[in-house]
Protein backbone atom coordinates (compact mmCIF):
# COMPACT_ATOMS: atom_id res chain seq x y z
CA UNK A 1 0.00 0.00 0.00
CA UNK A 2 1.44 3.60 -0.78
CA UNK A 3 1.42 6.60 1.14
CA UNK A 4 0.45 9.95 0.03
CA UNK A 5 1.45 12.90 2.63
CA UNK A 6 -1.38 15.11 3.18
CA UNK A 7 -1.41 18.61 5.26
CA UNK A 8 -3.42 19.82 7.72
CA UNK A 9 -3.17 23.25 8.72
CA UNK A 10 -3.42 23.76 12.41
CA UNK A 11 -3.16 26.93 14.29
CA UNK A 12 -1.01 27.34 16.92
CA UNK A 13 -2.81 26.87 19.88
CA UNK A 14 -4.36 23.42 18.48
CA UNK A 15 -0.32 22.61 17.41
CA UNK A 16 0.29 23.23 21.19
CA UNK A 17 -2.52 21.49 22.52
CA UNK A 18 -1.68 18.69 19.89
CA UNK A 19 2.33 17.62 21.09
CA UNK A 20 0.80 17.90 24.84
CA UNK A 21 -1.77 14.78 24.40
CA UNK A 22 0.69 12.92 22.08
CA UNK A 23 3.46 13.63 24.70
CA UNK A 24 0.72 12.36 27.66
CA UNK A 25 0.51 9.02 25.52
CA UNK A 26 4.22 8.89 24.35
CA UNK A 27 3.17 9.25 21.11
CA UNK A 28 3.76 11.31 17.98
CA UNK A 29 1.67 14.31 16.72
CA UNK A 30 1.63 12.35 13.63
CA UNK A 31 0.39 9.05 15.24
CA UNK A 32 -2.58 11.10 17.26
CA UNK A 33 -3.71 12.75 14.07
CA UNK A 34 -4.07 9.56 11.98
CA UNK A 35 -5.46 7.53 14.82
CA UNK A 36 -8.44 9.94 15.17
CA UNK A 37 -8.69 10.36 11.95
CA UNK A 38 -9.19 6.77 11.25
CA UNK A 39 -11.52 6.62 14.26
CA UNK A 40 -13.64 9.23 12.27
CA UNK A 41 -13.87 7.56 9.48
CA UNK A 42 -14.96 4.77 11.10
CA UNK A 43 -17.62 5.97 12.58
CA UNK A 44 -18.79 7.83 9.80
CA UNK A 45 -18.73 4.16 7.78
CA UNK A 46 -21.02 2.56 10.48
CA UNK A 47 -23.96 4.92 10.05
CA UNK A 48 -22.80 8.48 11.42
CA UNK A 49 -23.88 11.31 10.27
CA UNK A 50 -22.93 14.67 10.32
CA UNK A 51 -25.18 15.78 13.09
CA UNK A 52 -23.42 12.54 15.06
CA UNK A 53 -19.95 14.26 14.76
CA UNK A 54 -20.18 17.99 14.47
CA UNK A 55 -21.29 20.17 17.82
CA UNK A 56 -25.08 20.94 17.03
CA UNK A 57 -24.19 24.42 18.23
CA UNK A 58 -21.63 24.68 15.38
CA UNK A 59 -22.94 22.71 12.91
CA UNK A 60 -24.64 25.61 10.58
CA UNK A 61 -21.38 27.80 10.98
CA UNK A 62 -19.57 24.62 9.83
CA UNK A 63 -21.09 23.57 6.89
CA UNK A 64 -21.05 27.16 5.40
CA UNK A 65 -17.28 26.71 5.46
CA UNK A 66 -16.91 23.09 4.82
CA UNK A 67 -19.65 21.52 2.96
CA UNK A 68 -18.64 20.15 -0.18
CA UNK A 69 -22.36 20.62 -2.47
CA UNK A 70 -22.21 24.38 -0.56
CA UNK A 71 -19.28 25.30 -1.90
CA UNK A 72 -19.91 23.05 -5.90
CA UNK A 73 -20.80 26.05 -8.20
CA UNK A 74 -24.55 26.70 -9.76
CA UNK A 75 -24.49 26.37 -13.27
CA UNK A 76 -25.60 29.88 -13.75
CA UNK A 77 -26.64 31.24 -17.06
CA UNK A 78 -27.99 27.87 -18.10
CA UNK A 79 -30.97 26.51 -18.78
CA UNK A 80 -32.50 23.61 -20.10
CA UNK A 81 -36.29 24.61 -21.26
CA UNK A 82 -37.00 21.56 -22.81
């Protein structure tokens, strides 16, 4: 199986709060990131949905900035009349 590296940006308080937990487990930044990552995914493959794993009181802020058919353009200026 290949790898592919992929970046996540992270500001600095998160990077902080990030090498603290990994340090509490003696384990990388870059094992804590895939683990939970994998655990989303996961999850989200047995049934979750987004209201499962997004804070309810963020969830509308959220998916104005992250929701993928949000974000696909309209096909403006076309129309199909018949």
């Amino acid at each position: 199986m290949s790898a592919t590296t992929m970046g996540v940006k992270l500001d600095e308080q998160t990077r902080t709060r990030l090498k603290s937990v990994s340090e509490k487990l003696d384990r990388t930044p870059h094992w804590f990131m895939k683990k939970a990552i994998l655990q989303l995914i996961g999850k989200v493959e047995a049934g979750a949905s987004i209201e499962d794993v997004v804070d309810p009181d963020t969830l509308e802020k959220d998916s104005l900035r992250h929701s993928i058919s949000l974000r696909r353009p309209m096909n403006s200026g076309s129309c199909d009349l018949g």
